[in-house]
C-alpha atoms as a PDB file:
ATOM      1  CA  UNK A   1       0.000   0.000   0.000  1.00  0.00           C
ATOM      2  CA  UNK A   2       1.310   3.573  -0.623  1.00  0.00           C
ATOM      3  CA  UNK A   3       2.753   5.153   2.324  1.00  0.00           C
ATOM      4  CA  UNK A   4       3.563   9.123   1.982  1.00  0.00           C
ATOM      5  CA  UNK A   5       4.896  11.936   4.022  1.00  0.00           C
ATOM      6  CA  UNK A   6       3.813  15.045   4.517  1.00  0.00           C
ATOM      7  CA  UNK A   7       5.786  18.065   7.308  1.00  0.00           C
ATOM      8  CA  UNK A   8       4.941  21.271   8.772  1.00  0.00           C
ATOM      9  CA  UNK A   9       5.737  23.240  11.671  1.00  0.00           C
ATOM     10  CA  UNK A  10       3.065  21.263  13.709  1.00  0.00           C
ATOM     11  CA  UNK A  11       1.364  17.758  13.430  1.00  0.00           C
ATOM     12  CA  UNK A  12      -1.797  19.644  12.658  1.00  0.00           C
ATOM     13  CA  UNK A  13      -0.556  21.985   9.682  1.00  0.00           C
ATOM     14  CA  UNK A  14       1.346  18.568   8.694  1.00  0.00           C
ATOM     15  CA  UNK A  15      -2.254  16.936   8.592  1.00  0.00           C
ATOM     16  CA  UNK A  16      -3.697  20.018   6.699  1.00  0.00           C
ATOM     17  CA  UNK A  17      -1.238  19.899   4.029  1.00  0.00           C
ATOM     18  CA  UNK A  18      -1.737  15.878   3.332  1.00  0.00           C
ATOM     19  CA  UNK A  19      -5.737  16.469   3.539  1.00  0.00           C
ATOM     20  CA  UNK A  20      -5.250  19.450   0.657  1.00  0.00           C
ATOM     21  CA  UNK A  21      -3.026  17.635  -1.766  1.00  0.00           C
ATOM     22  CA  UNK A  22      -4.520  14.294  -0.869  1.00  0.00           C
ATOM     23  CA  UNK A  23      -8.025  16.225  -1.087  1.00  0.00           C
ATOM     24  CA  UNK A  24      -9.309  14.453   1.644  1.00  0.00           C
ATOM     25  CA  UNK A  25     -11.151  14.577   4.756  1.00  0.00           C
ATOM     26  CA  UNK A  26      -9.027  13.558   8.012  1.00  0.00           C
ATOM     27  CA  UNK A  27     -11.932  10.739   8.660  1.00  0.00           C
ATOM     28  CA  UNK A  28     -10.272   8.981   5.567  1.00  0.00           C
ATOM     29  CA  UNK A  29      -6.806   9.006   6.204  1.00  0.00           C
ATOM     30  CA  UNK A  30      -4.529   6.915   8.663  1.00  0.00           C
ATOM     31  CA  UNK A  31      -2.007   8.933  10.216  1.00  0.00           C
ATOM     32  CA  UNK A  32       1.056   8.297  12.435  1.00  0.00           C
ATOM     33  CA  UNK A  33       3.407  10.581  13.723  1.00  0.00           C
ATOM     34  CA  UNK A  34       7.101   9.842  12.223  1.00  0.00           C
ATOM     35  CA  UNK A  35       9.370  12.260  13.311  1.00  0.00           C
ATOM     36  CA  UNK A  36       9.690  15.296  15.406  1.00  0.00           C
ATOM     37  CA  UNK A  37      12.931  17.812  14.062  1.00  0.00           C
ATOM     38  CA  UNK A  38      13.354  20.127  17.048  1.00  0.00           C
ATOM     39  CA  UNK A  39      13.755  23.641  16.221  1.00  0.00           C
ATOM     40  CA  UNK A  40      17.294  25.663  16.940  1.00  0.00           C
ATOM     41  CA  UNK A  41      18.881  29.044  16.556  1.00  0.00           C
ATOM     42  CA  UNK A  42      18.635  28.900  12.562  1.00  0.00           C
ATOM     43  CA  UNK A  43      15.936  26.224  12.070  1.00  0.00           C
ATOM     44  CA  UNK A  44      12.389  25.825  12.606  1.00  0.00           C
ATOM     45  CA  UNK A  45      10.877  22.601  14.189  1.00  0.00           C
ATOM     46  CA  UNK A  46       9.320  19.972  11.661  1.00  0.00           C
ATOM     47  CA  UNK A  47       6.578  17.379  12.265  1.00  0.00           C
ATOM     48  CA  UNK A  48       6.597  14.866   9.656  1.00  0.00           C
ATOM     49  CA  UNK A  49       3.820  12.381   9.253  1.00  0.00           C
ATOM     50  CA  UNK A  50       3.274   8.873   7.618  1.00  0.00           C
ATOM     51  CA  UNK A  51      -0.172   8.945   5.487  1.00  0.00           C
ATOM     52  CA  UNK A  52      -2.404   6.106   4.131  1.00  0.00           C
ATOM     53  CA  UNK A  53      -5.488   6.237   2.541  1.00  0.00           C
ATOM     54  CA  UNK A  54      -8.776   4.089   3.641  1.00  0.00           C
ATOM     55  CA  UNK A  55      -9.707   3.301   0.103  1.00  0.00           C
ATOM     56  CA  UNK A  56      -5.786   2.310  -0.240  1.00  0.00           C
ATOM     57  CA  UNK A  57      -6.014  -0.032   2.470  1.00  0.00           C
ATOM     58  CA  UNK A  58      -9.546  -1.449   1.693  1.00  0.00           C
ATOM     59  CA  UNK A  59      -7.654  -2.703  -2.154  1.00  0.00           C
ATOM     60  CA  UNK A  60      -4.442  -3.480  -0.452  1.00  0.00           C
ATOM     61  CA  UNK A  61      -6.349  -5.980   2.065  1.00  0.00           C
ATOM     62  CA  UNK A  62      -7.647  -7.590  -1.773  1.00  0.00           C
ATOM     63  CA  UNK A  63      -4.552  -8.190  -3.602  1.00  0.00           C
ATOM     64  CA  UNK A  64      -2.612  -9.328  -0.604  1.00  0.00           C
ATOM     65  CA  UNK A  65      -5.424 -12.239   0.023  1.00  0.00           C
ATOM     66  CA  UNK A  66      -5.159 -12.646  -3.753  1.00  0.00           C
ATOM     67  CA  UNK A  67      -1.778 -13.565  -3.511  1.00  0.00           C
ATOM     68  CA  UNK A  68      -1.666 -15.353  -0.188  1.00  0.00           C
ATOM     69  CA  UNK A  69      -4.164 -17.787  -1.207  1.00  0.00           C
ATOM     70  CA  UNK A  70      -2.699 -18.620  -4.387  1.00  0.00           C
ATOM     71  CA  UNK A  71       0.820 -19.333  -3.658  1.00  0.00           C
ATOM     72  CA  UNK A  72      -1.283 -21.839  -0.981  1.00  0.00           C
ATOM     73  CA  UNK A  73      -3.051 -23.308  -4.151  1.00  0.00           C
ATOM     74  CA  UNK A  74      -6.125 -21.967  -4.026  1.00  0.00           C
ATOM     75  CA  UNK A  75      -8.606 -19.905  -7.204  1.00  0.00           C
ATOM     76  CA  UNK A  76     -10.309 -17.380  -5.922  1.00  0.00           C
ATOM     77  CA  UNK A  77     -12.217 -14.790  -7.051  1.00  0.00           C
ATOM     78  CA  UNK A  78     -13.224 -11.558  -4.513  1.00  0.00           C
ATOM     79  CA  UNK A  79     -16.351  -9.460  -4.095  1.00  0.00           C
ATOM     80  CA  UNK A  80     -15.955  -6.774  -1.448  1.00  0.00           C
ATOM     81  CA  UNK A  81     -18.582  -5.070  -0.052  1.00  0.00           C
ATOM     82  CA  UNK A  82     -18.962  -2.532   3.032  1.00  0.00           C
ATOM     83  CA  UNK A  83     -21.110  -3.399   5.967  1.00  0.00           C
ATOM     84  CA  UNK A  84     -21.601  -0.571   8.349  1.00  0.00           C
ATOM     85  CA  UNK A  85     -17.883   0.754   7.089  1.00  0.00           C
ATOM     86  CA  UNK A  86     -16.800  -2.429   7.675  1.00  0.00           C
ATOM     87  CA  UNK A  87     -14.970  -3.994   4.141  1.00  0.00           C
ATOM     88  CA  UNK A  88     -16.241  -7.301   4.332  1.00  0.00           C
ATOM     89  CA  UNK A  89     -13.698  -9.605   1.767  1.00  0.00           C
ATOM     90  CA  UNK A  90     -16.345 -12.310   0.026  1.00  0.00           C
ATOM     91  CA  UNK A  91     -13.954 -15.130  -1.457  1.00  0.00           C
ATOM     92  CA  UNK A  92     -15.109 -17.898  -3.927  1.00  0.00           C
ATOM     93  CA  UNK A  93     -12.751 -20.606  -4.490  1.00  0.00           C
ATOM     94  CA  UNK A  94     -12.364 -23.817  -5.830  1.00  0.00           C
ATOM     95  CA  UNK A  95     -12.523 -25.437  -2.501  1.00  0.00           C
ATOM     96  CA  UNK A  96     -14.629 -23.478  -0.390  1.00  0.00           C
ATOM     97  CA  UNK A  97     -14.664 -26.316   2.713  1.00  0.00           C
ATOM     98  CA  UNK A  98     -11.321 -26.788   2.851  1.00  0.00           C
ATOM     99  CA  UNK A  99     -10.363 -23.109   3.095  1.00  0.00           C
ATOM    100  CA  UNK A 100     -13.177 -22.649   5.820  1.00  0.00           C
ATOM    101  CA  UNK A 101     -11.885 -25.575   8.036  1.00  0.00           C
ATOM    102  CA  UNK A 102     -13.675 -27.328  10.765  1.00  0.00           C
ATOM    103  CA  UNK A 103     -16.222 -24.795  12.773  1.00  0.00           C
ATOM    104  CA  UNK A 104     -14.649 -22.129  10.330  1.00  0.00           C
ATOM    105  CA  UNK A 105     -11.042 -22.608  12.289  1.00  0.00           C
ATOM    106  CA  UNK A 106      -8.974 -21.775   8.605  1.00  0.00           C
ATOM    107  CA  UNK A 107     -10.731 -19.177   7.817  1.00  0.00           C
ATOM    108  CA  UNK A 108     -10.325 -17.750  11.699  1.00  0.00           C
ATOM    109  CA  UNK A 109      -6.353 -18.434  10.460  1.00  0.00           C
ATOM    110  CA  UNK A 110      -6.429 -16.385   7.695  1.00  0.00           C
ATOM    111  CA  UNK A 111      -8.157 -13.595   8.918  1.00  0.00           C
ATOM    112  CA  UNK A 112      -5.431 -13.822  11.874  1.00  0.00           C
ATOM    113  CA  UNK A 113      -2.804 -13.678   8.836  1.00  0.00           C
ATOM    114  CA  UNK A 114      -3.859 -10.522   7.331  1.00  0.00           C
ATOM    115  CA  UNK A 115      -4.379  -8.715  10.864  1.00  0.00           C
ATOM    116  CA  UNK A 116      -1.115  -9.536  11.648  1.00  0.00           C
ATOM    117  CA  UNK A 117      -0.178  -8.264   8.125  1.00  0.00           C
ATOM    118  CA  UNK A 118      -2.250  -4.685   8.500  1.00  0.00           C
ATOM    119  CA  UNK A 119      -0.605  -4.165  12.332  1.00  0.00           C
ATOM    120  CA  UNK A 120       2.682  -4.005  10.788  1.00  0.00           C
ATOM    121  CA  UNK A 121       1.749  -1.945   7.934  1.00  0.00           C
ATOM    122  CA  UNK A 122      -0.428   0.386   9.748  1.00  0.00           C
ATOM    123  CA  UNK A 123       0.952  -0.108  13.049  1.00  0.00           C
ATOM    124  CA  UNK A 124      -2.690  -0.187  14.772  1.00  0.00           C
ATOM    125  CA  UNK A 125      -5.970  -2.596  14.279  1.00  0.00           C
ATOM    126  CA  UNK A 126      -8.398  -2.377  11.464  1.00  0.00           C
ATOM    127  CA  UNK A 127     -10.964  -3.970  11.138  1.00  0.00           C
ATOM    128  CA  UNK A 128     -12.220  -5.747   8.485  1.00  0.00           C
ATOM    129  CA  UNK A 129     -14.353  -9.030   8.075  1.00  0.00           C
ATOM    130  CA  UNK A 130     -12.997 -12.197   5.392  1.00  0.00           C
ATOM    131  CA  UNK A 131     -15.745 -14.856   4.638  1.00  0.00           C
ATOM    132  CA  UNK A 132     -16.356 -17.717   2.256  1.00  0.00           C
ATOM    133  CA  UNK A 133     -19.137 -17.565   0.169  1.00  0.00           C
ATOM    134  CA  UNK A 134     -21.224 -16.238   3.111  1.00  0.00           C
ATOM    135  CA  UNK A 135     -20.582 -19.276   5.459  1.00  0.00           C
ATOM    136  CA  UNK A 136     -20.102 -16.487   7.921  1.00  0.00           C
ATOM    137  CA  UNK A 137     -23.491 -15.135   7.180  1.00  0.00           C
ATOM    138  CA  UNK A 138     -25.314 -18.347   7.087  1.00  0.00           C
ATOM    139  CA  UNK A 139     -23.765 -19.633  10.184  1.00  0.00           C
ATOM    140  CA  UNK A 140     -24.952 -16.749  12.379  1.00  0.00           C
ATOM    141  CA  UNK A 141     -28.624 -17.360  10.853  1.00  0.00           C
ATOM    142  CA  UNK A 142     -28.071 -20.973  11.840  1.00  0.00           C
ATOM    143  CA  UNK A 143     -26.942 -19.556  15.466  1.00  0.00           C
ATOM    144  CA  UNK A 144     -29.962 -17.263  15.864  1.00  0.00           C
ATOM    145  CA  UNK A 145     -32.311 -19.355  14.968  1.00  0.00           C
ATOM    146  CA  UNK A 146     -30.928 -22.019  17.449  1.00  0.00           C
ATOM    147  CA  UNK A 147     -30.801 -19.649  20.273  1.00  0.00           C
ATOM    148  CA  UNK A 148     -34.968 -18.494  19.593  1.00  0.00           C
ATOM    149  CA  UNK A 149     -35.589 -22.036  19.010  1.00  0.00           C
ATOM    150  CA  UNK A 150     -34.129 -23.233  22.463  1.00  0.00           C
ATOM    151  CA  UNK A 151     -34.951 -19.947  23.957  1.00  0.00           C
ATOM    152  CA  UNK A 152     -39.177 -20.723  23.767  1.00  0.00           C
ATOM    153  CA  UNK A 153     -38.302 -24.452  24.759  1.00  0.00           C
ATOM    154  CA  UNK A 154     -36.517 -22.759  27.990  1.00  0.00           C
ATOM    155  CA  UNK A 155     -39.462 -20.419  28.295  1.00  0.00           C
ATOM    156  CA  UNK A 156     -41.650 -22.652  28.459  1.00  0.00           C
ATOM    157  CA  UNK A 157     -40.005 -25.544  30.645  1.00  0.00           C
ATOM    158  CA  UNK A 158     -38.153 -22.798  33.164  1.00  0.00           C
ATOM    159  CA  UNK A 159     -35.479 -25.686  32.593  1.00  0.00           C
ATOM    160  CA  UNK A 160     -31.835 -24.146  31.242  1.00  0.00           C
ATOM    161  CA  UNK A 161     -30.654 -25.516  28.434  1.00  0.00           C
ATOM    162  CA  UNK A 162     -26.873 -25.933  27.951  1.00  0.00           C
ATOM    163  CA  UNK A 163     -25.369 -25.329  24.179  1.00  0.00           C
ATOM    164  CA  UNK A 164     -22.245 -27.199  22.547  1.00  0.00           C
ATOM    165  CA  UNK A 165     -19.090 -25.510  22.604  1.00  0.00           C
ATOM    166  CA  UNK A 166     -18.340 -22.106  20.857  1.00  0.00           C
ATOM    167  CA  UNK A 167     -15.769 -19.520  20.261  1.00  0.00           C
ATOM    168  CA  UNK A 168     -16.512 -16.215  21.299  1.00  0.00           C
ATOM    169  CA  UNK A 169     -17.731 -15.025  18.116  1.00  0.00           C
ATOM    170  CA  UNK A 170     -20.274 -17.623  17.656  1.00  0.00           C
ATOM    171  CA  UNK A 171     -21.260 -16.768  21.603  1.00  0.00           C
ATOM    172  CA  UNK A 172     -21.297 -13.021  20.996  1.00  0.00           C
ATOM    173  CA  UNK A 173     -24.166 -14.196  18.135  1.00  0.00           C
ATOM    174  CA  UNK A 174     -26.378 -15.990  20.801  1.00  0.00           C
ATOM    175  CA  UNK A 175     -25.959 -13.444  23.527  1.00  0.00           C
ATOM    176  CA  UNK A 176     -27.301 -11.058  21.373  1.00  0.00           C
ATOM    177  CA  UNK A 177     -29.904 -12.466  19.649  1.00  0.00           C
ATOM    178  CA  UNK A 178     -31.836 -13.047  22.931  1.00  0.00           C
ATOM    179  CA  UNK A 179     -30.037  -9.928  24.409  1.00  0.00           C
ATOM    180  CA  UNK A 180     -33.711  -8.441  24.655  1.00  0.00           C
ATOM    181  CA  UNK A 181     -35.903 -11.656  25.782  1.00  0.00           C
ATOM    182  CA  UNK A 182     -38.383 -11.386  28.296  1.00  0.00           C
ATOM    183  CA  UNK A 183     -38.729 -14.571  28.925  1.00  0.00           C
ATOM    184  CA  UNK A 184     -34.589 -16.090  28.859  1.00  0.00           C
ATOM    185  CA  UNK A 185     -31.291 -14.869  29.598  1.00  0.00           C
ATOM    186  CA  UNK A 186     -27.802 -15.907  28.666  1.00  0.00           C
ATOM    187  CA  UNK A 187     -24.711 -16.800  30.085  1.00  0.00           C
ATOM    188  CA  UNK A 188     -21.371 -18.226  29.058  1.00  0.00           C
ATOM    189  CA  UNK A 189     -19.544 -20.481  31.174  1.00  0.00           C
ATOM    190  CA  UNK A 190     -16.723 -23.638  31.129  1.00  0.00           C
ATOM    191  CA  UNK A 191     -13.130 -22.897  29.942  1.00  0.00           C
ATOM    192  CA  UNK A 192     -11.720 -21.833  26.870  1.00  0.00           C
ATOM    193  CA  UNK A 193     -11.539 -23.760  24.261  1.00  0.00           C
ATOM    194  CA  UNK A 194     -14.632 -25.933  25.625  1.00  0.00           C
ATOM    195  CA  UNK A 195     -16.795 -22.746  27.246  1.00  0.00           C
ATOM    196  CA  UNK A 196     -20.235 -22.529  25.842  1.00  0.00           C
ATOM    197  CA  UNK A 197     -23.614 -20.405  26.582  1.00  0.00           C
ATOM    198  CA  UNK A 198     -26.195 -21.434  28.919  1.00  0.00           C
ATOM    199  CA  UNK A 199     -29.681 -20.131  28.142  1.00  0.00           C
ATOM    200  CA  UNK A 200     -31.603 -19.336  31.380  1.00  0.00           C
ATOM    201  CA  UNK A 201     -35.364 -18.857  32.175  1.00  0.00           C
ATOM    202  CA  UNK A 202     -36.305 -15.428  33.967  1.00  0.00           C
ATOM    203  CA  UNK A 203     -37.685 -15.754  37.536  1.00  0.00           C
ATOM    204  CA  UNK A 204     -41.348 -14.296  37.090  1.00  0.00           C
ATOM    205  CA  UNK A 205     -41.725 -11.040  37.953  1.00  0.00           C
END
């Protein structure tokens, strides 16, 4: 991804100058502090910063899963689309289940991969979502449907019902589609990697 600098007298006329010639608003830049010159008898101090580009990061994040998964062997084609300014990476391949793994853990690898990737470009977190022909998407339907499902039988019965194992994202999807139940409650419990999500019935008010 292109990196460039841009000075000034302070970080914020350094900022001003990139957002003029880059003709962009701060919201859409990444910007990290380089180096400080301190000023003397004869010179003025300089701020120079390091400047990417959003949009430059949302391609880079493309090519370099491009080119990751095919020196691992894989064809792969790439639809990206933005989900609450979140770029969310859509890959079709010729082997769809063996680049998702078991419960999704590859595809929890990858995305690991290019995080680690974007720290050390960017030097900070960005987020960003990679799926696989929306297994993602259809898993967390699965989940929520599960949780309702199990929620009325808990409702009904006042008897808790424990659920099979889970990472945290899959968790995070049941505790929040019965975040708002009357009637249930969640909880997660056990030890990672085993810990799961109890569904509990309300005491009657």
């Amino acid at each position: 991804m292109e990196k460039r600098r841009f000075s000034g007298k302070t970080k914020e006329e350094a900022i001003q100058v990139a957002k003029e010639e880059l003709q962009e608003v701060e919201e859409n830049l990444f910007i990290k502090e380089v180096e400080t010159t301190k000023g003397g008898l004869f010179k003025s101090k300089k701020v120079e910063i390091e400047v990417i580009e959003k949009r430059e990061v949302v391609k880079d994040i493309k090519d370099y899963l491009i080119k990751l998964l095919k020196n691992m062997g894989y064809s792969v084609n790439i639809e990206v689309k933005n989900k609450e300014d979140v770029p969310k990476y859509i890959i079709f391949s010729d082997n769809d289940a063996l680049l998702i793994g078991k419960n999704g853990k590859n595809l929890k690898a990858l995305s690991l991969v290019v995080s680690g990737y974007l720290n050390k470009e960017l030097g900070r977190n960005y987020k960003f979502v990679i799926d696989v022909n929306e297994y993602k998407e259809k898993r967390e339907q699965s989940l929520e449907r599960l949780a309702k499902r199990i929620a009325r039988e808990v409702g009904q019965t006042k008897v808790e019902a424990k659920l099979d194992p889970m990472n945290s994202y899959e968790r995070r999807i049941i505790h929040n589609a019965l975040g708002n139940s009357k009637r249930v409650y969640t909880e997660s419990e056990g030890e990672e990697p085993n810990r799961y999500v109890v569904i509990k019935p309300k005491e009657e008010a």
